[in-house]
Protein backbone atom coordinates (compact mmCIF):
# COMPACT_ATOMS: atom_id res chain seq x y z
CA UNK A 1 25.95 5.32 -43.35
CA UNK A 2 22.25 4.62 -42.31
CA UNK A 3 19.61 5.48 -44.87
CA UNK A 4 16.73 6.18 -42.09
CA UNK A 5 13.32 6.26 -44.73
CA UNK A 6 12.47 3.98 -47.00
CA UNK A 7 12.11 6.57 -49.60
CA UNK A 8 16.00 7.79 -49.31
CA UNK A 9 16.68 3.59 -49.41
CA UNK A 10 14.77 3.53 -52.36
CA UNK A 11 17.46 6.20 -54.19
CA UNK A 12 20.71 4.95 -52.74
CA UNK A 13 19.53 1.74 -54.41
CA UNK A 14 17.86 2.71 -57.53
CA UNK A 15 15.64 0.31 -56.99
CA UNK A 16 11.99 0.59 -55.89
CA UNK A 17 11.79 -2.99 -54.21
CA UNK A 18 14.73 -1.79 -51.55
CA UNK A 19 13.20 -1.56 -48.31
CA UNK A 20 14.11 -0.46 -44.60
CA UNK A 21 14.10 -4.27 -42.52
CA UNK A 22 13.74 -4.73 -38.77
CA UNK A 23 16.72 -3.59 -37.67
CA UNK A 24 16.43 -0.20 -39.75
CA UNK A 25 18.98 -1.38 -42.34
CA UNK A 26 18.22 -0.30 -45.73
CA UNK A 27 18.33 -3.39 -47.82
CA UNK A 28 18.31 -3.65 -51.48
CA UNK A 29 16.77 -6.35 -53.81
CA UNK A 30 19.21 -5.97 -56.71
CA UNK A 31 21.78 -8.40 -56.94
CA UNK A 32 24.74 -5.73 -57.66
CA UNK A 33 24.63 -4.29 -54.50
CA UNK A 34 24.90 -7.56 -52.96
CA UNK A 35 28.80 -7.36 -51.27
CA UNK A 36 29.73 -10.95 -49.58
CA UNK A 37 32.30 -10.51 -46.88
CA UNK A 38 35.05 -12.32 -49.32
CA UNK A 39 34.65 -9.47 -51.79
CA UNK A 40 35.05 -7.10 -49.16
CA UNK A 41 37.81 -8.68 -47.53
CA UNK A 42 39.83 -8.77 -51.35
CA UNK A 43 39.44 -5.28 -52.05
């Protein structure tokens, strides 16, 4: 799912540092919503 604002990035992540980067992919700042490929591979 792409989160197109900043402002709807800013919910999905609970966290008022996330922010939309270059490629329009809302990134978040807080650690826990961090996934490495390994993790998502094992699950």
């Amino acid at each position: 799912e792409v989160i197109s604002t900043e402002e709807s990035c800013k919910t999905f992540c609970n966290d008022d540092n996330a922010h939309i980067d270059e490629e329009g992919i809302c990134v978040c700042e807080t650690e826990e919503f961090i996934v490495t490929d390994e993790e998502e591979t094992n699950a």
